[in-house]
Each structure stands twice: as structure tokens, then as C-alpha cells.
N, C-alpha and C. Protein backbone atom coordinates (compact mmCIF):
# COMPACT_ATOMS: atom_id res chain seq x y z
N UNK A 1 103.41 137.66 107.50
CA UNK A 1 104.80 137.56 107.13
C UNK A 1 105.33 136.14 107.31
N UNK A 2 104.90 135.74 108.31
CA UNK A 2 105.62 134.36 108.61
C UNK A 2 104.95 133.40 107.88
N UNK A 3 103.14 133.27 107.50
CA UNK A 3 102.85 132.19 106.23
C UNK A 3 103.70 132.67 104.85
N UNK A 4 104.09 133.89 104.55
CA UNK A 4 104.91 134.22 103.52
C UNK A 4 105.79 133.40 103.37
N UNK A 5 107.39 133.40 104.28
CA UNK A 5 108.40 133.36 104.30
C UNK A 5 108.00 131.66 103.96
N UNK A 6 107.22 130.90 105.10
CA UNK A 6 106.70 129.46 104.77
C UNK A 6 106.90 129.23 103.41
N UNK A 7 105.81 129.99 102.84
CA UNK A 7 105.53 129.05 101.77
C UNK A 7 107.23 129.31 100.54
N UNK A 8 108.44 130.30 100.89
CA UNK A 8 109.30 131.00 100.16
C UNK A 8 110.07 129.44 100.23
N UNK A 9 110.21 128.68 101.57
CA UNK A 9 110.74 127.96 102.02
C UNK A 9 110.47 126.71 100.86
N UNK A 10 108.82 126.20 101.06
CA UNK A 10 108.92 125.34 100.51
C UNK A 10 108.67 125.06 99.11
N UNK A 11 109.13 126.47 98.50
CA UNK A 11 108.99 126.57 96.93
C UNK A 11 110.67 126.17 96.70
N UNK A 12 111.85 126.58 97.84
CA UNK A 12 112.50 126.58 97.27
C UNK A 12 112.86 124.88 96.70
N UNK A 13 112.44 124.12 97.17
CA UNK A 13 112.51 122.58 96.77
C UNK A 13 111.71 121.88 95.42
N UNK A 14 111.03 123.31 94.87
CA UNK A 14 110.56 122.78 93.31
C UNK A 14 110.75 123.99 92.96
N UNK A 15 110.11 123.74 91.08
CA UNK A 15 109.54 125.07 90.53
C UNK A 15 108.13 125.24 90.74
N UNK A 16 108.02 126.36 90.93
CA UNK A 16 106.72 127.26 91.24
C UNK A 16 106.18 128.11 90.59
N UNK A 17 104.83 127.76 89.62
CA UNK A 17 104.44 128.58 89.03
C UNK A 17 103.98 130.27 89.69
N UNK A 18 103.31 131.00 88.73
CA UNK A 18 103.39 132.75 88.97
C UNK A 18 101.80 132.35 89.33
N UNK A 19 101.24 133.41 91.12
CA UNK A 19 100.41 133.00 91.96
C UNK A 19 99.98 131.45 91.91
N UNK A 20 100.62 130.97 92.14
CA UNK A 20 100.35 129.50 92.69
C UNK A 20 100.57 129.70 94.45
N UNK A 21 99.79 129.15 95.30
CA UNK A 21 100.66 128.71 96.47
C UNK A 21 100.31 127.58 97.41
N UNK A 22 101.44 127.41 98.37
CA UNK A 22 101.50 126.48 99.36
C UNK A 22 101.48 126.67 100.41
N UNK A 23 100.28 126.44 100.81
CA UNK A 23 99.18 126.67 102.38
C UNK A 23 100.21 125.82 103.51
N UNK A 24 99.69 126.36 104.20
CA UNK A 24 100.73 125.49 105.61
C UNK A 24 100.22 124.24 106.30
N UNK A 25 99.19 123.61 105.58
CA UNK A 25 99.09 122.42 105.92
C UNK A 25 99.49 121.99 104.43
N UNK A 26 100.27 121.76 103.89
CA UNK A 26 101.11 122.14 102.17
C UNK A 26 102.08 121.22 102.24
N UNK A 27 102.72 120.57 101.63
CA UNK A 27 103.73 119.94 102.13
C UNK A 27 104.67 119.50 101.20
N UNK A 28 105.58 120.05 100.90
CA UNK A 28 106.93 119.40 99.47
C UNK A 28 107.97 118.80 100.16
N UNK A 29 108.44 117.59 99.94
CA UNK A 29 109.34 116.72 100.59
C UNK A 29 109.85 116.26 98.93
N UNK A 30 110.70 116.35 98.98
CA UNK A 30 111.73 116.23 97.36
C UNK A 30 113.20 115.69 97.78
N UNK A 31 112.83 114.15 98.50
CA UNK A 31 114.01 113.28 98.40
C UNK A 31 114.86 113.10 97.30
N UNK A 32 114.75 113.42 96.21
CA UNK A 32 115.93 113.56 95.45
C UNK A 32 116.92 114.40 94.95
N UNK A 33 116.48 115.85 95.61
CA UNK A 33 117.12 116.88 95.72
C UNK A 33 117.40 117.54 94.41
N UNK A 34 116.49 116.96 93.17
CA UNK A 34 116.46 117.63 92.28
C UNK A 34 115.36 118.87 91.91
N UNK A 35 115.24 119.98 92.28
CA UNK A 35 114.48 121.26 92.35
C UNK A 35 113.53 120.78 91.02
N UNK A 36 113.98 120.35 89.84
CA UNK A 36 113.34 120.34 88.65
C UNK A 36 112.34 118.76 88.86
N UNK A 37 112.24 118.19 89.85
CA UNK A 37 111.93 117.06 89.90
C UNK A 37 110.05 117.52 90.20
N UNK A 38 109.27 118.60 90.96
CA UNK A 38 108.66 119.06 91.41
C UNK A 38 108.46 119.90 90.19
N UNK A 39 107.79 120.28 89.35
CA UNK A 39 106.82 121.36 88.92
C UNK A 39 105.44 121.55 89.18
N UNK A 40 105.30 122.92 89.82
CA UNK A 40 103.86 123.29 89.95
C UNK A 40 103.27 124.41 89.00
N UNK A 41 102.57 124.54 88.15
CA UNK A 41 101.81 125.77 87.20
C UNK A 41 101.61 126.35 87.76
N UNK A 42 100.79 127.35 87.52
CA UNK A 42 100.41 128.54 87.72
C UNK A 42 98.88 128.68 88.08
N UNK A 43 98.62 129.29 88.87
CA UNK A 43 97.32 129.98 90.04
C UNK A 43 97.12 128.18 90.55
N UNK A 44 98.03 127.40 90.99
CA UNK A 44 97.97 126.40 91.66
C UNK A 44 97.44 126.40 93.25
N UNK A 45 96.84 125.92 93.79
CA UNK A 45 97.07 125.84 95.25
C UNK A 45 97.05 124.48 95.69
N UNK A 46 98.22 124.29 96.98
CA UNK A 46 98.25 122.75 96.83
C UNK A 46 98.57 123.05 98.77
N UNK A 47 97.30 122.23 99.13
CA UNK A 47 96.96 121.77 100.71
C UNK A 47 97.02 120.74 101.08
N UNK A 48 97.50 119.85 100.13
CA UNK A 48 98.20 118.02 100.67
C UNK A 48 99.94 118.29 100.66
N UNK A 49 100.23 116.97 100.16
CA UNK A 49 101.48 116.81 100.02
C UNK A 49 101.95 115.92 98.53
N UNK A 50 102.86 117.34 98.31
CA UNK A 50 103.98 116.49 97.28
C UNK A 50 105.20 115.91 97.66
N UNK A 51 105.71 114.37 97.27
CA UNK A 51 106.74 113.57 97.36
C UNK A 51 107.02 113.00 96.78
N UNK A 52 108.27 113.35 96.03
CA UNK A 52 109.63 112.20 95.37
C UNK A 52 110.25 111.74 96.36
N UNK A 53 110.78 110.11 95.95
CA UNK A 53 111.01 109.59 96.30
C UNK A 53 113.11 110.02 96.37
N UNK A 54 113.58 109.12 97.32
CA UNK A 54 115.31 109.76 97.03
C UNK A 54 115.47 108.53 96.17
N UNK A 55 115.14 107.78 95.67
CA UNK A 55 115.81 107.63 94.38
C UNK A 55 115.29 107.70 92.65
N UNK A 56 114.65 108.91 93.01
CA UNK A 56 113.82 109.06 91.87
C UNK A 56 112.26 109.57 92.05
N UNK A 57 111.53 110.10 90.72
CA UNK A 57 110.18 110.13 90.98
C UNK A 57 110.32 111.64 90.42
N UNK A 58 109.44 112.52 89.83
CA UNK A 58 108.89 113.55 89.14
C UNK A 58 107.33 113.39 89.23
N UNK A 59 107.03 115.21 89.02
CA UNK A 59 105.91 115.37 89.91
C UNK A 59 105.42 116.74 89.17
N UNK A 60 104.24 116.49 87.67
CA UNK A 60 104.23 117.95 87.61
C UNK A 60 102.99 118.11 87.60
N UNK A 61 102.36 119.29 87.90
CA UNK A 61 101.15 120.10 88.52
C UNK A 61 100.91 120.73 87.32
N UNK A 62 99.79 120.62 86.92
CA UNK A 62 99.37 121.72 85.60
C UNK A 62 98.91 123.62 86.42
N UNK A 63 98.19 124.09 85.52
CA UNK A 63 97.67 125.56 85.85
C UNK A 63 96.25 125.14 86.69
N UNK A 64 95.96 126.03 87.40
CA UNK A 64 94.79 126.44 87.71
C UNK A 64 94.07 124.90 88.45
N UNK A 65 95.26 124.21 89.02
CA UNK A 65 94.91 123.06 90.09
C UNK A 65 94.73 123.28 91.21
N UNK A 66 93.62 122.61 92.34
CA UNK A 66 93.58 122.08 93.51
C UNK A 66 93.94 120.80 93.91
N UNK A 67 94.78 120.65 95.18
CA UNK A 67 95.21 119.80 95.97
C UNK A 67 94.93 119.31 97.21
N UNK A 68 93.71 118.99 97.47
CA UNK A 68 92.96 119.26 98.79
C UNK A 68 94.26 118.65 99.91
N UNK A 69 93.68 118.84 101.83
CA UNK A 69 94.17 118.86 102.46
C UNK A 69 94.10 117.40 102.77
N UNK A 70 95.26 116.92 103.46
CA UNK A 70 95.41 115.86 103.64
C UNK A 70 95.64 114.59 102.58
N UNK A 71 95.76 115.02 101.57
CA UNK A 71 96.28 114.42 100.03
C UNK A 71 97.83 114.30 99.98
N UNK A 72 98.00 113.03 99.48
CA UNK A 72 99.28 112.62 99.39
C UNK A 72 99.47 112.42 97.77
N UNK A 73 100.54 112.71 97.12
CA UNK A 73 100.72 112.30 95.93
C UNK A 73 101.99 111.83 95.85
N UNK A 74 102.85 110.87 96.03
CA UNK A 74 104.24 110.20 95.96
C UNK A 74 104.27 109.40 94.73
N UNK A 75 105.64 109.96 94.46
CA UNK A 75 106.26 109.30 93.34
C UNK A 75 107.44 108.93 93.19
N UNK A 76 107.88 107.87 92.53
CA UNK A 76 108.86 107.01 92.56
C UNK A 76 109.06 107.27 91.15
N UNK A 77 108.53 107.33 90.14
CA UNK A 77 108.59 107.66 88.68
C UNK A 77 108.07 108.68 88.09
N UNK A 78 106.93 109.08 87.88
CA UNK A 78 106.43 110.04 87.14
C UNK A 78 104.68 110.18 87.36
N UNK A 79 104.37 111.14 88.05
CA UNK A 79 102.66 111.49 87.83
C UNK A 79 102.67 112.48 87.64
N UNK A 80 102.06 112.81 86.09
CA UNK A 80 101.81 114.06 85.69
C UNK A 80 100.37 114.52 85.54
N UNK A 81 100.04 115.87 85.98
CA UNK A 81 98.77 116.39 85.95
C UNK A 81 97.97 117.36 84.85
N UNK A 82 97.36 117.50 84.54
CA UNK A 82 97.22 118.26 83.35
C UNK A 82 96.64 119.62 84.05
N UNK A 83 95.94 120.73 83.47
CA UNK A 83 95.37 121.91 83.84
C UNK A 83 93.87 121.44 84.30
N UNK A 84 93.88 122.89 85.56
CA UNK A 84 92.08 122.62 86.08
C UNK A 84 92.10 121.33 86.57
N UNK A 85 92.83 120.74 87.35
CA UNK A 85 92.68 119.19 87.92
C UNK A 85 92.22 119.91 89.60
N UNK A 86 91.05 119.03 89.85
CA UNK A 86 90.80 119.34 91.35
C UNK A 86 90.84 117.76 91.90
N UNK A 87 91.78 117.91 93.69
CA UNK A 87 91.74 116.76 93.89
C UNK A 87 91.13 117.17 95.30
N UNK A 88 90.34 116.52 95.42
CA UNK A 88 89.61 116.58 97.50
C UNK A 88 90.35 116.49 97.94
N UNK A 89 89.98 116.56 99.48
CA UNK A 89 90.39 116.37 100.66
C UNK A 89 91.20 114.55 100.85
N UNK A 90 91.85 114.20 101.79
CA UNK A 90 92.42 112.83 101.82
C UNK A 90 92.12 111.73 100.45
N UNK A 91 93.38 112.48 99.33
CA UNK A 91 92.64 111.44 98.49
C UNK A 91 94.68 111.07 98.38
N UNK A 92 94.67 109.83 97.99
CA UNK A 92 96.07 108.98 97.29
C UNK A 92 96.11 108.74 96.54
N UNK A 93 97.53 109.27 95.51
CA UNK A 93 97.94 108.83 94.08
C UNK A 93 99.53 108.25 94.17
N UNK A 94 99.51 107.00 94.10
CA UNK A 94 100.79 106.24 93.80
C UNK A 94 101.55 105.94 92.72
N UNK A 95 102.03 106.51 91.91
CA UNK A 95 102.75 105.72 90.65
C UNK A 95 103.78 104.48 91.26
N UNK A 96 103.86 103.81 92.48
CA UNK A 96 104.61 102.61 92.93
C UNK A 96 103.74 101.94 93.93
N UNK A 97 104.49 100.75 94.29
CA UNK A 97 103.80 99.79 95.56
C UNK A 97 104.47 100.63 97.00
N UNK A 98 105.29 101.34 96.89
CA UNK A 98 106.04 102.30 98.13
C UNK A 98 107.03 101.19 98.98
N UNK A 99 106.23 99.91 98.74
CA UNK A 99 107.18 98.93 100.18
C UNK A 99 107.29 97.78 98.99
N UNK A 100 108.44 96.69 99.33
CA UNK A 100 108.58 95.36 98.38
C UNK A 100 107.20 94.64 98.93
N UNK A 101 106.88 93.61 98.11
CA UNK A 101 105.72 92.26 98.43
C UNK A 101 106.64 91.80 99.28
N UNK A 102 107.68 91.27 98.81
CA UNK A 102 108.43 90.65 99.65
C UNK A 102 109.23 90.78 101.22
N UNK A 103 108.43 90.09 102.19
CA UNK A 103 108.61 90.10 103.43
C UNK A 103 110.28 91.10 104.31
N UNK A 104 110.73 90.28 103.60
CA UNK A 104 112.71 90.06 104.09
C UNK A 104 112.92 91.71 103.69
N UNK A 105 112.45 92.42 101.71
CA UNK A 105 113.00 93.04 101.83
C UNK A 105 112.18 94.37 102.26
N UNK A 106 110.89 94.41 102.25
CA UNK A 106 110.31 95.31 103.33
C UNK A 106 110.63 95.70 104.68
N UNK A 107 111.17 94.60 105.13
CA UNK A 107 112.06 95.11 106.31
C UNK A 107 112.84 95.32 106.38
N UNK A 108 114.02 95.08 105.45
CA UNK A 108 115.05 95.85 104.96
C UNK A 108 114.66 97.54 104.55
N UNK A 109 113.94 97.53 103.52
CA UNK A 109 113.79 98.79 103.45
C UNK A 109 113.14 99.50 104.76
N UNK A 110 112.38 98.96 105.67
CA UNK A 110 112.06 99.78 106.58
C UNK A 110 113.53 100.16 107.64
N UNK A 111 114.02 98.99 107.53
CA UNK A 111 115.16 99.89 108.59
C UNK A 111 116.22 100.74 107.86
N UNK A 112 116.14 100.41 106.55
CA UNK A 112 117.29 101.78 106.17
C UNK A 112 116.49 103.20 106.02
N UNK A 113 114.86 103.24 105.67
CA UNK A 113 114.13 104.29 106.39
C UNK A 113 114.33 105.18 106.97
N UNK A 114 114.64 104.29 108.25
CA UNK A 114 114.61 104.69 109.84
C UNK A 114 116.27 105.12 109.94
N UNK A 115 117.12 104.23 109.69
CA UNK A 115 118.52 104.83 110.01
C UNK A 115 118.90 106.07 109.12
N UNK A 116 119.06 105.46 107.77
CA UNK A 116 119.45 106.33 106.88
C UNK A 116 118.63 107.23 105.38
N UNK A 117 117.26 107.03 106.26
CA UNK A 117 116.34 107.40 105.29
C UNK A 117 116.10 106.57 104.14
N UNK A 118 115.23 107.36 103.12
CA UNK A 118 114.62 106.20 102.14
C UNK A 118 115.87 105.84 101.19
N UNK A 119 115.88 104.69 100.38
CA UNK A 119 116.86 103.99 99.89
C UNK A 119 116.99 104.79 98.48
N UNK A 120 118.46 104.98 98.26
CA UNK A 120 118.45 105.38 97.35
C UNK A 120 118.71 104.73 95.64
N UNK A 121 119.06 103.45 95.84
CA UNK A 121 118.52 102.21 94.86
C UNK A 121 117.28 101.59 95.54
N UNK A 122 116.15 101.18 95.11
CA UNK A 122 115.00 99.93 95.16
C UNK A 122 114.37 99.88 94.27
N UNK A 123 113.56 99.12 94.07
CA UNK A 123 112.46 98.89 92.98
C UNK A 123 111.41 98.53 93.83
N UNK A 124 110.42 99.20 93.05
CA UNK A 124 109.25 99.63 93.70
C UNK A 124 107.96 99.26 92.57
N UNK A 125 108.27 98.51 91.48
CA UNK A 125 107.85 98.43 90.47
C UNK A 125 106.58 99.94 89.62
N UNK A 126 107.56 100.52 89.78
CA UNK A 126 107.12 101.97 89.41
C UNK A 126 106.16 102.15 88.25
N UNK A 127 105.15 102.42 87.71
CA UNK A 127 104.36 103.00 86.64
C UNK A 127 103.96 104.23 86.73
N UNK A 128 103.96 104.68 85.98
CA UNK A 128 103.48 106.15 85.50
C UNK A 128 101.80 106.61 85.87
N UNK A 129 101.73 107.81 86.25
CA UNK A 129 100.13 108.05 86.90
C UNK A 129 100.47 109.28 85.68
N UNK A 130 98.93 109.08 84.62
CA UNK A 130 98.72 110.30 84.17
C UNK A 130 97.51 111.06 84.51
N UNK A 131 97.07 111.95 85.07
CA UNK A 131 95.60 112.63 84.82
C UNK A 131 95.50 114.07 83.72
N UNK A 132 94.78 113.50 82.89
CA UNK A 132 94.47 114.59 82.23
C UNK A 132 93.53 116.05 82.24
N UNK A 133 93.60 116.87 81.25
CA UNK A 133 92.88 118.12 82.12
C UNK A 133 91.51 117.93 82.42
N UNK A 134 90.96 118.70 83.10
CA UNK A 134 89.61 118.88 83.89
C UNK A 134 89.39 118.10 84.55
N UNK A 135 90.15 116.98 85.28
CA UNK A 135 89.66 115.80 85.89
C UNK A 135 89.29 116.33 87.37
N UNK A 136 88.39 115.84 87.90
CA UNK A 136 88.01 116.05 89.37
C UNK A 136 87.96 114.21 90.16
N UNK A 137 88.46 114.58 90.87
CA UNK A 137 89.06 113.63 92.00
C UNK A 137 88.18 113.64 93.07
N UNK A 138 87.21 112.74 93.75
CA UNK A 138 86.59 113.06 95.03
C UNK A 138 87.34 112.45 96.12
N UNK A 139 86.92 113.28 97.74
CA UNK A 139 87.94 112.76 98.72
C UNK A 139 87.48 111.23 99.02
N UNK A 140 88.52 110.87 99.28
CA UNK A 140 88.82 109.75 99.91
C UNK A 140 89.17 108.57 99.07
N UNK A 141 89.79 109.13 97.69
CA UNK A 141 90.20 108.31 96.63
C UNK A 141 91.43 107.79 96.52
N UNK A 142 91.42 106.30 96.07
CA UNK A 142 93.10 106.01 95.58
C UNK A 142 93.27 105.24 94.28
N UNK A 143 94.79 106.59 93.36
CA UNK A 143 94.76 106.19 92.24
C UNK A 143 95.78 105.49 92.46
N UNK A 144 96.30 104.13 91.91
CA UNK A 144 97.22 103.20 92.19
C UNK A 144 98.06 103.04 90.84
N UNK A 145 99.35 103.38 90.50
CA UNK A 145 100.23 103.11 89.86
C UNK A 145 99.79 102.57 88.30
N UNK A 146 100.17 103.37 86.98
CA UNK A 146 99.82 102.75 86.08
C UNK A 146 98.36 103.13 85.47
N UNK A 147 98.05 104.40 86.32
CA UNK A 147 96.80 105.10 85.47
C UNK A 147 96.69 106.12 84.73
N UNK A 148 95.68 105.68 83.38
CA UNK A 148 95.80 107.06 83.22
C UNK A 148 93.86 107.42 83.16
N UNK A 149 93.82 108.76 83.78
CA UNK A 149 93.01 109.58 83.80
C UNK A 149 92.44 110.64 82.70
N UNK A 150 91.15 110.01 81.81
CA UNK A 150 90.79 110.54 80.39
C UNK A 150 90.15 112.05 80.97
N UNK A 151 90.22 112.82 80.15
CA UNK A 151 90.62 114.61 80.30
C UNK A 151 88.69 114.38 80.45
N UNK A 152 88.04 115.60 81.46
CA UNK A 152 86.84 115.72 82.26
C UNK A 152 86.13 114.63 82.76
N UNK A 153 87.12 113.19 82.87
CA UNK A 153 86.36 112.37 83.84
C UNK A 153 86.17 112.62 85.70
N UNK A 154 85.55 112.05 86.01
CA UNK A 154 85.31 112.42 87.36
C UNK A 154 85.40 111.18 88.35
N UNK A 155 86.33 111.14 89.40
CA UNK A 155 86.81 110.03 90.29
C UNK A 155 85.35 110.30 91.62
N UNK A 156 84.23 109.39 91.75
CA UNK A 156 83.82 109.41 92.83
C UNK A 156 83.98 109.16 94.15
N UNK A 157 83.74 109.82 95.15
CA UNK A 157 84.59 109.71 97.03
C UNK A 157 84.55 108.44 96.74
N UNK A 158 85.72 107.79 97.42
CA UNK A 158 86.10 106.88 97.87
C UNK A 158 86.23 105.69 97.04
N UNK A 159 86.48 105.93 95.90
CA UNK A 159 86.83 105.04 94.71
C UNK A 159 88.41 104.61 94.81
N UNK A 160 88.67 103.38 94.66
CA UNK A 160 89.84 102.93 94.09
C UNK A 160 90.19 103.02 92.58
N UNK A 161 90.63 103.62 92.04
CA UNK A 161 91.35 103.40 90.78
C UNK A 161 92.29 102.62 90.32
N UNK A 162 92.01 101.61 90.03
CA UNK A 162 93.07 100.36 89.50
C UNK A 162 93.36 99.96 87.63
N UNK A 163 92.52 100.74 86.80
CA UNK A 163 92.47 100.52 85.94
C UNK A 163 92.54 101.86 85.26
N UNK A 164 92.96 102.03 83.63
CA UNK A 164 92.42 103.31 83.04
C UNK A 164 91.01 103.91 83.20
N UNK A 165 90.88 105.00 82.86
CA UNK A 165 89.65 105.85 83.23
C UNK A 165 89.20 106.68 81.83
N UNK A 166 88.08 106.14 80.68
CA UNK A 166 88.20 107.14 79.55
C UNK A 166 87.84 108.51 79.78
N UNK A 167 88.30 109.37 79.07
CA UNK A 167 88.04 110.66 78.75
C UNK A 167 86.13 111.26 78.98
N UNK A 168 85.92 111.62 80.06
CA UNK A 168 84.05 112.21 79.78
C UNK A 168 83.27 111.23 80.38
N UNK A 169 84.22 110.62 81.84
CA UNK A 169 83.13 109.07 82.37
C UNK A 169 82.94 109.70 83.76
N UNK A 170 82.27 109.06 84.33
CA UNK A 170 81.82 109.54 85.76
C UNK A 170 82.08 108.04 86.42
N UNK A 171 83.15 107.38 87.19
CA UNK A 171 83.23 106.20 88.15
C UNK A 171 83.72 106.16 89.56
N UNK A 172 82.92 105.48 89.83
CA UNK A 172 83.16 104.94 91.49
C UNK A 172 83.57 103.39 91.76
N UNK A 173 83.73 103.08 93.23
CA UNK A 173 83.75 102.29 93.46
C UNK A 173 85.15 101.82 93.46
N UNK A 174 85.02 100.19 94.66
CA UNK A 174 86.04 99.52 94.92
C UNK A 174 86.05 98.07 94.17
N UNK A 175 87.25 98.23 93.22
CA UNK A 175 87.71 98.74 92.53
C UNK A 175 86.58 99.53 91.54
N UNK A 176 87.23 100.74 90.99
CA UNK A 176 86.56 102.03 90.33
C UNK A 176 85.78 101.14 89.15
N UNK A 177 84.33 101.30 89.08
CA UNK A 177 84.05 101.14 87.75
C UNK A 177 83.00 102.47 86.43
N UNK A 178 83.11 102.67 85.40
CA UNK A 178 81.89 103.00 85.00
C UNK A 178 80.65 103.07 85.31
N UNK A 179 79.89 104.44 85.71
CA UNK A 179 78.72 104.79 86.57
C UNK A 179 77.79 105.55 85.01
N UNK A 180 78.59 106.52 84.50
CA UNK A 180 77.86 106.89 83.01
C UNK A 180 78.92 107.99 82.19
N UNK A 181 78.82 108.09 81.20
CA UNK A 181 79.02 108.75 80.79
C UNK A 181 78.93 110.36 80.38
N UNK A 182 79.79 111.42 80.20
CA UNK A 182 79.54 112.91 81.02
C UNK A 182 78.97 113.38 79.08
N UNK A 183 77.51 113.45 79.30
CA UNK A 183 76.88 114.01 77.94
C UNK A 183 77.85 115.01 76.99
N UNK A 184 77.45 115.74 75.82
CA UNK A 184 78.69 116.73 75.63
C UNK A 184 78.39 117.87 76.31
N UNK A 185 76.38 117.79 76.36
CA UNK A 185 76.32 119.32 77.03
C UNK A 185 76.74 119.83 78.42
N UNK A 186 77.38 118.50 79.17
CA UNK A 186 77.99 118.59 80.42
C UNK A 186 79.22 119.35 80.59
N UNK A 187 79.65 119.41 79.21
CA UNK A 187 81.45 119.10 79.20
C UNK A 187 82.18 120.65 79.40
């Protein structure tokens, strides 16, 4: 009863697809207080964390996704997921830099953080994260602002993603590169 009521709680801060759910190491934090800002599909399960930012950021989850534990996905603008996306265990997807380059106003933003929570004007030089369907994500990955993810490619553990990713590739590495291509009879 009480993982029930949990997860009633933290649906009420998005939409929630029909059997989707959110495990209690799960986590929706929706600083902008827009419910529609968060979409999750349907037979979803999500064991990291989703976060908009409070001045902005959208966040949608296709059908039949995993979200492994300890996964962060924050957004400041827009990362959208397509269907059948699996992401491991501790992996990061940024559509922003989260803090300024600049010294003075990183610490500015850190203390309005701390007093009055996250800012609700900054620039964060925001880009768009797309992944398309069937993509699999291995743990310990980070996709960085401005990607998009070609539909049944595959992110290897511990790859950085800094660049686009075509459709049917298999890459690793820091920064992510081309390892081979996924045959059709793979697909």
C-alpha cells in the first residue's frame, strides 16, 4: 500500500502513461510546476530520475521504456525519447551545461540555489537531446546537450556522447565514436 500511494504521489507532478511505473528509488522533481512538462508512455518503468528545470525544460518518455537506477535525465529545454528506449544503470542525459562557464555567475547561481532554489531566468545554453526508438543506452553513459540518437543505435558503458549518433551504429568511447554498424539481420 504504501509503494502504491508513493508512486500516486509522484505521478501527480507529470502525465503518466496506463501501467507505467515509478519505483521508489524513482524520482520526478518538476521545477516548473507545469504537470504537462513531464510525459511518461505507457508500460514505462523509470528507476532514475526525471528533472525540469524551474525555468523551463520538457521531458517526454515514449512506451515500453527503461530508466535504470541511479540515472539522471535533466532538462532545461527539451529531451525527447522515442518507444522501447532502455537506459542502464548511472547513465546522464543533459540537454544544458546546468552551471554558467563563467566563474562570477556560477556562483551566483549557486547561491540563489541554496537560498531560493534554482533560478527562474538563466541561460544555460540549452539544446535539445533527441533519442530515437529502440535505442539502448549502456550504464555509465553521458549524453551531453544537442544530440540526437539514430532509432536502434546502441550507446556503449561508459561512453560520452558529444556528437550525433546515426540510426543502426554500435559506439563507444570518450568522446563516443563509431565501433560498427548494426547489420539489417540484427535489427
Amino acid at each position: 500500500m504504501i509503494r502504491l500511494i508513493r508512486h500516486l504521489l509522484k505521478a501527480r507532478h507529470c502525465i503518466i502513461g496506463p501501467k507505467s511505473f515509478i519505483y521508489e528509488t524513482g524520482k520526478i522533481v518538476n521545477q516548473s510546476g507545469r504537470t504537462d512538462a513531464i510525459k511518461i508512455g505507457a508500460y514505462t518503468h523509470i528507476r532514475g530520475e526525471l528533472l525540469t528545470f524551474r525555468h523551463g525544460g520538457k521531458l517526454t518518455v515514449g512506451d515500453y521504456c527503461y530508466i535504470g537506477e541511479q540515472s539522471r535525465i535533466w532538462s532545461a529545454l527539451s529531451i525527447n525519447m522515442g518507444d522501447r528506449v532502455m537506459i542502464a544503470h548511472n547513465v546522464n542525459i543533459f540537454d544544458n551545461l546546468t552551471h554558467s562557464i563563467n566563474p562570477k555567475a556560477r556562483h551566483e547561481q549557486f547561491k540563489r540555489i541554496i537560498t531560493d532554489g534554482h533560478p527562474r531566468q538563466i541561460d544555460l545554453a540549452e539544446s535539445a537531446v533527441n533519442i530515437s526508438n529502440d535505442v539502448w543506452i549502456g550504464c555509465m553513459s553521458v549524453i551531453l546537450k544537442g544530440v540526437t540518437i539514430g532509432e536502434g543505435a546502441i550507446i556503449g558503458a561508459g561512453s560520452v556522447v558529444t556528437k550525433d549518433v546515426p540510426p543502426w551504429t554500435i559506439v563507444a568511447g570518450n568522446p563516443a565514436k563509431i565501433i560498427r554498424e548494426i547489420p539489417s539481420e540484427e535489427r
